[in-house]
C-alpha atoms as a PDB file:
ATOM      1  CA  UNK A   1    -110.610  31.233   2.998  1.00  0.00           C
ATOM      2  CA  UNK A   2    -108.894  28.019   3.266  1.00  0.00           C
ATOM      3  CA  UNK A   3    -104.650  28.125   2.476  1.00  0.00           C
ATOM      4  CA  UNK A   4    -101.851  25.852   2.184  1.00  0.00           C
ATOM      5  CA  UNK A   5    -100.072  25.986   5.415  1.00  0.00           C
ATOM      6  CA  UNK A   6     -95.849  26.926   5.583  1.00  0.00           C
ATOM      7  CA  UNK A   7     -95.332  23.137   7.212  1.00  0.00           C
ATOM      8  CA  UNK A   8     -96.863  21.353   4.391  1.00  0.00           C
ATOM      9  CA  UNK A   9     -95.699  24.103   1.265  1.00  0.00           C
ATOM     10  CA  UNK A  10     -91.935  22.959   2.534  1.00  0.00           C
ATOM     11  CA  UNK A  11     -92.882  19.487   2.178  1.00  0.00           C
ATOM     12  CA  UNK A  12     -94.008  19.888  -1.427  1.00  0.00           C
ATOM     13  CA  UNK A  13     -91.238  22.140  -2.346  1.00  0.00           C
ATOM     14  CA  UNK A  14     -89.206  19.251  -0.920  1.00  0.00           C
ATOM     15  CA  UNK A  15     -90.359  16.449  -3.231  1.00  0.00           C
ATOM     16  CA  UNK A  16     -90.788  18.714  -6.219  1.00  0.00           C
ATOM     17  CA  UNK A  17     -86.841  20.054  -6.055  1.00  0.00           C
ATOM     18  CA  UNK A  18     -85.590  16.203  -5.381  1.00  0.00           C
ATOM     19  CA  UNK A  19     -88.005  14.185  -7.473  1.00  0.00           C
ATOM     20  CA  UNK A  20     -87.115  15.403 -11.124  1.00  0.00           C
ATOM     21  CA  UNK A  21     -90.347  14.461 -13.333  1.00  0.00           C
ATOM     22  CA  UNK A  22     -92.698  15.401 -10.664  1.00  0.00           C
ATOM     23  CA  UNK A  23     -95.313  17.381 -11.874  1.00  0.00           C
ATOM     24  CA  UNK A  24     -95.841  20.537  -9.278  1.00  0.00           C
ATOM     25  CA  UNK A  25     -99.787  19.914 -10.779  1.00  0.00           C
ATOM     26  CA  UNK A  26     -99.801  16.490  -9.323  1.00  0.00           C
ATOM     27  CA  UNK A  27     -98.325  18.015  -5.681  1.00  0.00           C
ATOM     28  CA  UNK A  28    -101.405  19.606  -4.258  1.00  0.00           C
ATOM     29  CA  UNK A  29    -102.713  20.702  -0.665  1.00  0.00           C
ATOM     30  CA  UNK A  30    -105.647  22.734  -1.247  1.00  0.00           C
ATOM     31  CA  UNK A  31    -108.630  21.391  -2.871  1.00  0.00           C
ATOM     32  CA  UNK A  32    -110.293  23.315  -5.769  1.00  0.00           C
ATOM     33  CA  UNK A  33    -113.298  25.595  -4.686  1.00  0.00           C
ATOM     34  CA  UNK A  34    -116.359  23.351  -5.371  1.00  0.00           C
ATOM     35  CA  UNK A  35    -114.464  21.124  -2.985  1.00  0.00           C
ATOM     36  CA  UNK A  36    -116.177  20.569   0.628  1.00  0.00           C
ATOM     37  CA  UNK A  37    -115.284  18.248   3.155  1.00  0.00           C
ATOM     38  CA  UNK A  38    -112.154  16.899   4.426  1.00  0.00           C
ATOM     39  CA  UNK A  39    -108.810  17.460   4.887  1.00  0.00           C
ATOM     40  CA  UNK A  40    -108.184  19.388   1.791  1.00  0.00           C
ATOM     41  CA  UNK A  41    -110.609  22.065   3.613  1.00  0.00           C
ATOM     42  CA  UNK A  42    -110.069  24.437   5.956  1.00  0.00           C
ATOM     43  CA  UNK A  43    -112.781  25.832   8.361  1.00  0.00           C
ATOM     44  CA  UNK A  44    -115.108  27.672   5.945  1.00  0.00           C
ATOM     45  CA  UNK A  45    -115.217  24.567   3.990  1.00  0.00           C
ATOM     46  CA  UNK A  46    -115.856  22.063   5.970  1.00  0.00           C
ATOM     47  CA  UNK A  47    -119.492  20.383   6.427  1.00  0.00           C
ATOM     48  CA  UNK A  48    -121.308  18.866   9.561  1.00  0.00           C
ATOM     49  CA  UNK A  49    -120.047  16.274  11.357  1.00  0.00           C
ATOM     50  CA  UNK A  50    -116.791  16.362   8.205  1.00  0.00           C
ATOM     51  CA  UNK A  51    -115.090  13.755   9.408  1.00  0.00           C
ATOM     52  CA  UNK A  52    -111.498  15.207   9.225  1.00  0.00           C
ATOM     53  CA  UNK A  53    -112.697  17.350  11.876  1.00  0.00           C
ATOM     54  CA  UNK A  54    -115.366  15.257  14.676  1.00  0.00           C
ATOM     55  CA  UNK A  55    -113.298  11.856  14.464  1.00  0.00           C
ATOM     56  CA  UNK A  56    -110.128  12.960  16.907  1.00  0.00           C
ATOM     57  CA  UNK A  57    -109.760  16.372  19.405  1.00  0.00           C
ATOM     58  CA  UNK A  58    -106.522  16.625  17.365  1.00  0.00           C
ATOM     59  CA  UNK A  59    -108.648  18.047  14.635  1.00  0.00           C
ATOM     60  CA  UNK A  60    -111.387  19.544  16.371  1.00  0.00           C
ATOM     61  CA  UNK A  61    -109.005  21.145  18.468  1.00  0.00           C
ATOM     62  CA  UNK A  62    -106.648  21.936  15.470  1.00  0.00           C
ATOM     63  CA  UNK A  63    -109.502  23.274  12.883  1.00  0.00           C
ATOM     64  CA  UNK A  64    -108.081  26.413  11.521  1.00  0.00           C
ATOM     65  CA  UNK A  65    -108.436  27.716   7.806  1.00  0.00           C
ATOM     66  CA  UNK A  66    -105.624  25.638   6.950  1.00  0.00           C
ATOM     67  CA  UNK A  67    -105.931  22.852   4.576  1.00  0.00           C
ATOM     68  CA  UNK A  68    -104.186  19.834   6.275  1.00  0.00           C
ATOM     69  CA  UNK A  69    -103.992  17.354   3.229  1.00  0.00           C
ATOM     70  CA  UNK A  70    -101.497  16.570   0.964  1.00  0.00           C
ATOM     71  CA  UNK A  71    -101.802  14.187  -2.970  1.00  0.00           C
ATOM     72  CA  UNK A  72     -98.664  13.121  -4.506  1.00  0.00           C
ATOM     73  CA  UNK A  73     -99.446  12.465  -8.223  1.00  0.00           C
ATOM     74  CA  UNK A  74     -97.464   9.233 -10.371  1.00  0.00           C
ATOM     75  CA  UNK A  75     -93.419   9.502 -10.509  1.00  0.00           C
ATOM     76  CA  UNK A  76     -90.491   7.347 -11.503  1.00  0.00           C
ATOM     77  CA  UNK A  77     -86.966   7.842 -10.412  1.00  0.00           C
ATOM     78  CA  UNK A  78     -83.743   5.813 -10.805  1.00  0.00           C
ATOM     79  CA  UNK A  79     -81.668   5.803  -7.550  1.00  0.00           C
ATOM     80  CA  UNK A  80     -79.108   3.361  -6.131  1.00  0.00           C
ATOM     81  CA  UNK A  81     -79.745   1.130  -8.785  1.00  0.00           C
ATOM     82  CA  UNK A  82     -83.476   0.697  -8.230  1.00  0.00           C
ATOM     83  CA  UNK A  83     -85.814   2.168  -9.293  1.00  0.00           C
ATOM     84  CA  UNK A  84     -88.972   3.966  -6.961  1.00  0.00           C
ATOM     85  CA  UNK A  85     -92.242   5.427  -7.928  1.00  0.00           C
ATOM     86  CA  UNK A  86     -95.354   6.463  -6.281  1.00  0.00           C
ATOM     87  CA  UNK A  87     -96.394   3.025  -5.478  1.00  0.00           C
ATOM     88  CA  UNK A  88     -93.110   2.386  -3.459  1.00  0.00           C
ATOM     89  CA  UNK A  89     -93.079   5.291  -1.977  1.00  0.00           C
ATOM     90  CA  UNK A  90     -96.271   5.407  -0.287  1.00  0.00           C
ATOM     91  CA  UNK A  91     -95.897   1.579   0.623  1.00  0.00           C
ATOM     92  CA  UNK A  92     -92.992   3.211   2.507  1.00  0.00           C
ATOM     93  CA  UNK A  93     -94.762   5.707   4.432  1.00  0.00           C
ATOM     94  CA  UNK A  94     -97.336   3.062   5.215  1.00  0.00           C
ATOM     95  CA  UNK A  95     -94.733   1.212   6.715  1.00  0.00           C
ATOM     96  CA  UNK A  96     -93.076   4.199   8.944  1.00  0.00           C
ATOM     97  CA  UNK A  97     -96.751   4.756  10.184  1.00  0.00           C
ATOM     98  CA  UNK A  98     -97.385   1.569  11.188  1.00  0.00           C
ATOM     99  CA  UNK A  99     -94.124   1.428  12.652  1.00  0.00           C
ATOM    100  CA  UNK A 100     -95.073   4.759  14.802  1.00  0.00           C
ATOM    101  CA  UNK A 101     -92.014   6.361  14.085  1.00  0.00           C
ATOM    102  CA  UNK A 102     -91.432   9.403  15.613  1.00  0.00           C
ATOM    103  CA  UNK A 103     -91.823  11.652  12.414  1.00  0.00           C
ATOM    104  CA  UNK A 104     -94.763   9.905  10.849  1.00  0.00           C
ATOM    105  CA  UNK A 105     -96.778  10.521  14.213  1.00  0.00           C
ATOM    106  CA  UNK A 106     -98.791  13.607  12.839  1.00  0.00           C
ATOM    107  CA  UNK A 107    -100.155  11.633  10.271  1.00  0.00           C
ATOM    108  CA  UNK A 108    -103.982  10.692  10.443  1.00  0.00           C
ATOM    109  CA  UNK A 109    -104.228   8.422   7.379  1.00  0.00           C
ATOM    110  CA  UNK A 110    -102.720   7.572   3.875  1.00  0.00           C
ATOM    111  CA  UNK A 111    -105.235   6.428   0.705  1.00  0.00           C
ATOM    112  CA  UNK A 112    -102.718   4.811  -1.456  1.00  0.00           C
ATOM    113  CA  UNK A 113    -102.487   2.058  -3.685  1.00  0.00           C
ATOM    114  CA  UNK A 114     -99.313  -0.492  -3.591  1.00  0.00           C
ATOM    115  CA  UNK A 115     -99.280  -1.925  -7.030  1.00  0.00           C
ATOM    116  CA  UNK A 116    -101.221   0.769  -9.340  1.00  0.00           C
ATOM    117  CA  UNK A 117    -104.172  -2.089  -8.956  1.00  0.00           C
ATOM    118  CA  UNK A 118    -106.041  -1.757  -5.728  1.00  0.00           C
ATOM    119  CA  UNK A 119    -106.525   0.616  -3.582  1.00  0.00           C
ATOM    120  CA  UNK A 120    -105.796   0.925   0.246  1.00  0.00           C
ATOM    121  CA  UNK A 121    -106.283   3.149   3.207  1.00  0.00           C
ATOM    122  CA  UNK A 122    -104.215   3.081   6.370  1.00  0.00           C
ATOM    123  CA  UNK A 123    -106.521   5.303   9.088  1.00  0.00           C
ATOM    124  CA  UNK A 124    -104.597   5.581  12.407  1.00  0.00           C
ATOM    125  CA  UNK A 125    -108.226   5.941  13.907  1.00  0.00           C
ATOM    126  CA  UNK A 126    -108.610   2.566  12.241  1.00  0.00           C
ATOM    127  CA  UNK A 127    -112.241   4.233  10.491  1.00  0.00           C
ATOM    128  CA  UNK A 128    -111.717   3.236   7.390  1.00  0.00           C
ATOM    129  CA  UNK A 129    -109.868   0.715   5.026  1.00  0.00           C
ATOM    130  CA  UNK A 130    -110.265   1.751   1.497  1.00  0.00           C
ATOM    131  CA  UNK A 131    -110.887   4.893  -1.201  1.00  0.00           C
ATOM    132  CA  UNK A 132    -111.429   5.692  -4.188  1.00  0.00           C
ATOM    133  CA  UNK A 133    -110.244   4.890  -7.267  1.00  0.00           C
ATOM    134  CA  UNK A 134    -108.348   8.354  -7.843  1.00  0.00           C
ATOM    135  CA  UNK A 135    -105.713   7.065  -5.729  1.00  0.00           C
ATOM    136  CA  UNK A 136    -104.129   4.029  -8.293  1.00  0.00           C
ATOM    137  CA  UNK A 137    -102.616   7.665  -9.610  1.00  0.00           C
ATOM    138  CA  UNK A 138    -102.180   9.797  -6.605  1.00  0.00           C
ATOM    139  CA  UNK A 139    -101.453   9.196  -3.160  1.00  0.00           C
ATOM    140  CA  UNK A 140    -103.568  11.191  -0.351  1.00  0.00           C
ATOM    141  CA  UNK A 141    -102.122  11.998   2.967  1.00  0.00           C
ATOM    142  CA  UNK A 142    -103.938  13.645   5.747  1.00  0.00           C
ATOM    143  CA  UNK A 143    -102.107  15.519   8.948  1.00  0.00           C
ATOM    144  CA  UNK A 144    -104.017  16.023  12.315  1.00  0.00           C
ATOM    145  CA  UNK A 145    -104.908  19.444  11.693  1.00  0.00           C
ATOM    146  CA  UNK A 146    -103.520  20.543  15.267  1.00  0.00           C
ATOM    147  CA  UNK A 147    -100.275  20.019  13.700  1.00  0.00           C
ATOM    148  CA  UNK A 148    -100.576  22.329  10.771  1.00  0.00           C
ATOM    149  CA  UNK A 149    -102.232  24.762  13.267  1.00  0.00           C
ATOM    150  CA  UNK A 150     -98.868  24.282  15.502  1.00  0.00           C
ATOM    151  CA  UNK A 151     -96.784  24.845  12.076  1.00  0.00           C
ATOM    152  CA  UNK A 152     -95.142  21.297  12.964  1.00  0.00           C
ATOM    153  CA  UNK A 153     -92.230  20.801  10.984  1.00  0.00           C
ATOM    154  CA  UNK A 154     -93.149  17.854   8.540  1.00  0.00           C
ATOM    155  CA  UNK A 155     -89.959  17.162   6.006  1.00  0.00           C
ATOM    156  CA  UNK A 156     -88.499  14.670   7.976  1.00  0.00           C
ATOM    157  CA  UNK A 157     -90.243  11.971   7.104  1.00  0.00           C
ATOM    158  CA  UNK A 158     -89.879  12.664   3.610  1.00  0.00           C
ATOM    159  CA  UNK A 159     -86.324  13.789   3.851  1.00  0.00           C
ATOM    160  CA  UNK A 160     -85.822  10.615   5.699  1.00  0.00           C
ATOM    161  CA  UNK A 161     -87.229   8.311   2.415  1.00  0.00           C
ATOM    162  CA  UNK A 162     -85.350  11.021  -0.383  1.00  0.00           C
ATOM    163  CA  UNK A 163     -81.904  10.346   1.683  1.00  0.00           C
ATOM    164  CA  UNK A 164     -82.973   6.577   1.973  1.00  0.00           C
ATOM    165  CA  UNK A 165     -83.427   5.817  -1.778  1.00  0.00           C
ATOM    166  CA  UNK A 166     -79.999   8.668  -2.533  1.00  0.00           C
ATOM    167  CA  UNK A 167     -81.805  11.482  -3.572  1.00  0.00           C
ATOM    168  CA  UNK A 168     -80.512  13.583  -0.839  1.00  0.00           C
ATOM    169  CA  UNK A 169     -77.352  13.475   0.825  1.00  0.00           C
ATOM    170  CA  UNK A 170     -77.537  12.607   4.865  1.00  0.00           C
ATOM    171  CA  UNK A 171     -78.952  16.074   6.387  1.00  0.00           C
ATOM    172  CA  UNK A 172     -78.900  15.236  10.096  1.00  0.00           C
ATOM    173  CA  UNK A 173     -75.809  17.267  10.999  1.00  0.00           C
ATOM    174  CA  UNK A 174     -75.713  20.877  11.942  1.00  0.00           C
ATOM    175  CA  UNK A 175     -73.770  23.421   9.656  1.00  0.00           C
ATOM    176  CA  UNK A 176     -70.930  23.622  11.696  1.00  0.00           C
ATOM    177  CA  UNK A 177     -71.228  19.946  12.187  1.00  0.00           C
ATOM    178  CA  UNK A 178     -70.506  19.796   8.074  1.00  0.00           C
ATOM    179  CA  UNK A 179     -67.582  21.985   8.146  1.00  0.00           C
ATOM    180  CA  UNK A 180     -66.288  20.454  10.969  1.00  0.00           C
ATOM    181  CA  UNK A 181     -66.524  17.065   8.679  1.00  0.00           C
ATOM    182  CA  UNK A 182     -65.338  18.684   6.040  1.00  0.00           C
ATOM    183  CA  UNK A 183     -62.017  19.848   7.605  1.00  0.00           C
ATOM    184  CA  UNK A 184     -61.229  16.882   8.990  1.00  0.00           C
ATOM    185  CA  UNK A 185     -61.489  14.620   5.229  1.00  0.00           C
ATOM    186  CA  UNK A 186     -59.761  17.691   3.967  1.00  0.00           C
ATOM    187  CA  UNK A 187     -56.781  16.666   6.142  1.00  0.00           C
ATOM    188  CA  UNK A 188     -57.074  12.942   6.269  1.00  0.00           C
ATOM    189  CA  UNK A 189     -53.954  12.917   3.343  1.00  0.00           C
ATOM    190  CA  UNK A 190     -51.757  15.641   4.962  1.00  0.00           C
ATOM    191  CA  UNK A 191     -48.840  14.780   6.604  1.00  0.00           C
ATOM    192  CA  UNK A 192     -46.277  16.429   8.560  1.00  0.00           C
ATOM    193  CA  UNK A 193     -44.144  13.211  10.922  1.00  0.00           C
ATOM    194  CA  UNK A 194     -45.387  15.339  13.964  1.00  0.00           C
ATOM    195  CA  UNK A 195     -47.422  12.729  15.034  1.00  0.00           C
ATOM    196  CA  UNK A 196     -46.616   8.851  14.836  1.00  0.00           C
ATOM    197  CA  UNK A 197     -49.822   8.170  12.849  1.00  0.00           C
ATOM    198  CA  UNK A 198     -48.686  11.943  10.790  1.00  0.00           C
ATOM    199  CA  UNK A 199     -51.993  13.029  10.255  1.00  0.00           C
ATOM    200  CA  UNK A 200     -53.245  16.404  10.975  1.00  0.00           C
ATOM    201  CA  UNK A 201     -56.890  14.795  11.913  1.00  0.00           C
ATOM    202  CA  UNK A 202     -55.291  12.910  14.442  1.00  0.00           C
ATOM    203  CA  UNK A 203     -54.175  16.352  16.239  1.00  0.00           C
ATOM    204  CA  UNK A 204     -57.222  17.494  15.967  1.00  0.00           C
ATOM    205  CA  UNK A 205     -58.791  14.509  17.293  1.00  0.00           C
ATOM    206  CA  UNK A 206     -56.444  14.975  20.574  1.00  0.00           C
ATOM    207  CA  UNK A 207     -56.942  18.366  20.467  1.00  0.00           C
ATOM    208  CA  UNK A 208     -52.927  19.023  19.509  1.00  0.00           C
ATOM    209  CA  UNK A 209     -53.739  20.715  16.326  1.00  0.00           C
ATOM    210  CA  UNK A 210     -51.739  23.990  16.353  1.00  0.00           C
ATOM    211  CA  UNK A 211     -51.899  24.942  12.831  1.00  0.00           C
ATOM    212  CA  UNK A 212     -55.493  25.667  13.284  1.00  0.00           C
ATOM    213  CA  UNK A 213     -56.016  27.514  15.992  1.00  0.00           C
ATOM    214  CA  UNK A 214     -59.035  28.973  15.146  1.00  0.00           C
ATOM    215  CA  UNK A 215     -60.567  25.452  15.005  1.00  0.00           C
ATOM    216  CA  UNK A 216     -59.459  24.827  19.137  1.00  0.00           C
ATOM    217  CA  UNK A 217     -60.893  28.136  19.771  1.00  0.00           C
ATOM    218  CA  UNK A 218     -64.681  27.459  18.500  1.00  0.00           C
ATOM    219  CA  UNK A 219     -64.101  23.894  19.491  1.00  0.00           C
ATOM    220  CA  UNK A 220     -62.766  23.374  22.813  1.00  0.00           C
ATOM    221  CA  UNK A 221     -65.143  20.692  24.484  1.00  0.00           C
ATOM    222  CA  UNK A 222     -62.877  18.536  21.663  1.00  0.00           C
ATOM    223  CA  UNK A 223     -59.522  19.805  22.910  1.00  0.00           C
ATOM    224  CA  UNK A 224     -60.393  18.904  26.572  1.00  0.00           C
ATOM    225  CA  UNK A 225     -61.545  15.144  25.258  1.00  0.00           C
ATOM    226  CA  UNK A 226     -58.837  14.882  23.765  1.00  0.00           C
ATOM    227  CA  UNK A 227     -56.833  15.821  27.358  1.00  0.00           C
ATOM    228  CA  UNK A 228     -59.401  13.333  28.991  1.00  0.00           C
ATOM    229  CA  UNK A 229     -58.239  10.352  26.504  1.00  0.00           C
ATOM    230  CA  UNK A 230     -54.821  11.143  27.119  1.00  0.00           C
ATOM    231  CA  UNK A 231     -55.213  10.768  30.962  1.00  0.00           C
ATOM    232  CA  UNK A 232     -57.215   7.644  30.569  1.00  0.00           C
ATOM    233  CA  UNK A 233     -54.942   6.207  28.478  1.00  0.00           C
ATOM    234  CA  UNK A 234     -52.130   6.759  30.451  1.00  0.00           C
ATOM    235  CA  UNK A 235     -53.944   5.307  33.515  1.00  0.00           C
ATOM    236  CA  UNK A 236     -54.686   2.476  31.141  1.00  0.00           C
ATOM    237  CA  UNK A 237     -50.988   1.971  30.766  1.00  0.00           C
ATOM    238  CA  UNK A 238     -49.946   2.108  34.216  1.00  0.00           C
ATOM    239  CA  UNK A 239     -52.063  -0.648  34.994  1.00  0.00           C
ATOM    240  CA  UNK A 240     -51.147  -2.578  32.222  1.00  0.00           C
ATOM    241  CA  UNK A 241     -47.569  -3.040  33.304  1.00  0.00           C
ATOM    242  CA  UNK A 242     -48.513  -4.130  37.058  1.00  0.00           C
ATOM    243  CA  UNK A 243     -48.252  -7.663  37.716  1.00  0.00           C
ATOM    244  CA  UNK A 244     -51.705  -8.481  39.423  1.00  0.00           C
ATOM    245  CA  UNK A 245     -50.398 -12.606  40.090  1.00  0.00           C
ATOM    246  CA  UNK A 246     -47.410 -11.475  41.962  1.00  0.00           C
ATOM    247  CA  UNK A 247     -47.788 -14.578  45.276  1.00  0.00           C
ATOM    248  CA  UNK A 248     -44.734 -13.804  47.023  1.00  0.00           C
ATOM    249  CA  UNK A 249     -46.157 -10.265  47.276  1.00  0.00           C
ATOM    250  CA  UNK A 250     -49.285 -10.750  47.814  1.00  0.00           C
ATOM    251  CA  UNK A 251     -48.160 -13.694  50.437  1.00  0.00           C
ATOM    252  CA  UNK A 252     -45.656 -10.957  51.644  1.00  0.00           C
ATOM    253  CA  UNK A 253     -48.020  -8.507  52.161  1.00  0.00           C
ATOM    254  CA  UNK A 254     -50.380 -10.703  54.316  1.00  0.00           C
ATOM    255  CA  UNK A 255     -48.141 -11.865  56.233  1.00  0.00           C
ATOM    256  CA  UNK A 256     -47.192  -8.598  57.392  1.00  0.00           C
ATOM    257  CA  UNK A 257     -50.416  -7.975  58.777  1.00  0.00           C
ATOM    258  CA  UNK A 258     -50.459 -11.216  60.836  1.00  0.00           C
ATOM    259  CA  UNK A 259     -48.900 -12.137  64.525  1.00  0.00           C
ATOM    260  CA  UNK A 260     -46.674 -15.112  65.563  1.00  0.00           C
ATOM    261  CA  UNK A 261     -49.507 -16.520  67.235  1.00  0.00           C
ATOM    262  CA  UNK A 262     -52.016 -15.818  64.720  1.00  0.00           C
ATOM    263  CA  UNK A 263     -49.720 -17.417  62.289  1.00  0.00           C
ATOM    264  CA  UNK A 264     -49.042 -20.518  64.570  1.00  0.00           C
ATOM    265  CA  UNK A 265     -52.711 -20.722  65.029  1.00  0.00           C
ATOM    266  CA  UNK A 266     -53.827 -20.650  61.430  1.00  0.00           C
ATOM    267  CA  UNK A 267     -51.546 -23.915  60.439  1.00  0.00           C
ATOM    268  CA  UNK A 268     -53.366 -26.850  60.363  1.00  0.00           C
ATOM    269  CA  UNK A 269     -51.975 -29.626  62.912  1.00  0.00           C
ATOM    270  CA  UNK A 270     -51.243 -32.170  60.269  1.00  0.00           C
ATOM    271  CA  UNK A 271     -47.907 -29.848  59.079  1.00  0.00           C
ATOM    272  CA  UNK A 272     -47.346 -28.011  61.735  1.00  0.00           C
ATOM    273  CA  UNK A 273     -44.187 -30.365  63.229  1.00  0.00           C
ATOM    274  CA  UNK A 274     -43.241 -30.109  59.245  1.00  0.00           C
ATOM    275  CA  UNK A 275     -43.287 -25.919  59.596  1.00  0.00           C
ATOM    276  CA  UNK A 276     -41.511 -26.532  62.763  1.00  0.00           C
ATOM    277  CA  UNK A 277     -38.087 -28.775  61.327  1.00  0.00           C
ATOM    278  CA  UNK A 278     -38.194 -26.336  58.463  1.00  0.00           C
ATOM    279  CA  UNK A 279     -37.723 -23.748  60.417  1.00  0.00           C
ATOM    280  CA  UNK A 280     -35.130 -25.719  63.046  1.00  0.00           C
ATOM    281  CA  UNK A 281     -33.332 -26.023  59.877  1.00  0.00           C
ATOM    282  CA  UNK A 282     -33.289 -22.063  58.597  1.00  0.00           C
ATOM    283  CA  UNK A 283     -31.997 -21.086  61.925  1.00  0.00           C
ATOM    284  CA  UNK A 284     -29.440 -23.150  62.125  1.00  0.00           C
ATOM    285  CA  UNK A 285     -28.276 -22.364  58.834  1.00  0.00           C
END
């Protein structure tokens, strides 16, 4: 019989831990049993020629018992000093899908409504353009069933809109990636004059940090950056302090490379009686 997939259960566990006032009755993926047809169906419920299912191979070819739909009842949340509701949310998504971002990709349409007035469908398929009037309270959104038949992970485009609006902190870093952070705005304010900037992060960052060893040890692509920076800069340095306009050198050096007769031959005839005294003149001296 038709079930709620894992992919989509983590998405509404998502929005019903980070939306307070979300009703888990309003957050639904499987329709009720009289219901046939459509994306809230899996394979024993679906009719002929359902059109979650004949419109795209990414159905046909994804029909499992799965449901692959997904409403999002009414909410209101104060965030960043705005506030965002249903209406805002799904103009949102709309806009990510439209956009073709990566992580909206999966998604085959979204019945919403913008202002709590009219109602709208965006249909990747471009089938359709509206629904009914259900949606001024609840927003529908339908996956390509081959991606709840992959078990396609599909948070981030909702953790991407919670983290937007401040519900959830910035999750894109790995664990270690985290403590790693952590460490280093733990030491930010510790000082100890071994360093001219005296901060411990600044060790780290070169790879010098010695009262940490541990940290070198499980991080050592950062200790040989930091050896690569060093070498760089001191490369940097060395050039630095040349003198690239030195003429007499440069004169000095091409001379060097020249003979009496190439040098005799390469002054124009208009100066050449003037090269001539001035050198009369420097031997006699």
């Amino acid at each position: 019989m038709t079930t709620a997939p894992a992919n989509l259960l983590a998405v509404r566990r998502l929005l019903l831990d980070t939306i307070k006032g979300l009703d888990p009755a309003a957050v639904g993926i499987v329709g009720d049993p009289a219901h046939r047809g459509g994306y809230h169906c899996g394979s024993d419920r679906v009719v002929t020629n359902d059109y979650s299912v004949v419109e795209s191979p990414r159905d046909s070819g994804g029909l499992t018992l799965y449901a692959s739909g997904l409403d999002v009842g009414t909410f209101s949340v104060r965030s960043g000093g705005a506030t965002h509701n249903l209406q805002t949310f799904s103009t949102w998504c709309v806009a990510q899908c439209r956009a073709n971002t990566v992580d909206s990709r999966d998604l085959r349409e979204i019945i919403y409504s913008p202002d709590g007035k009219v109602v709208r469908r965006w249909d990747r398929l471009g089938k359709r353009s509206s629904g009914d009037d259900s949606h001024l309270w609840h927003t529908h959104f339908s996956f390509f069933r081959d991606s709840t038949k992959a078990g396609r992970d599909q948070t981030p485009l909702f953790r991407r809109y919670l983290t937007g609006i401040g519900l959830l902190e910035d999750t894109d870093m790995t664990p270690e990636e985290h403590a790693w952070l952590e460490t280093v705005h733990k030491n930010l304010t510790v000082l100890d004059g071994r360093n001219p900037v005296g901060q411990i992060y600044t060790r780290m960052a070169m790879g010098e940090d010695h009262t940490n060893p541990d940290f070198v040890v499980t991080h050592p692509t950062l200790k040989s950056l930091g050896a690569q920076l060093t070498s760089l800069q001191t490369a940097l340095t060395a050039l630095a302090n040349k003198d690239f306009t030195d003429e007499p050198a440069i004169i000095a050096g091409v001379l060097a490379g020249l003979t009496p007769e190439k040098i005799a031959a390469a002054i124009p005839p208009t100066i050449a009686k003037q090269v001539a005294d001035e050198l009369a003149k420097r031997l006699v001296a």
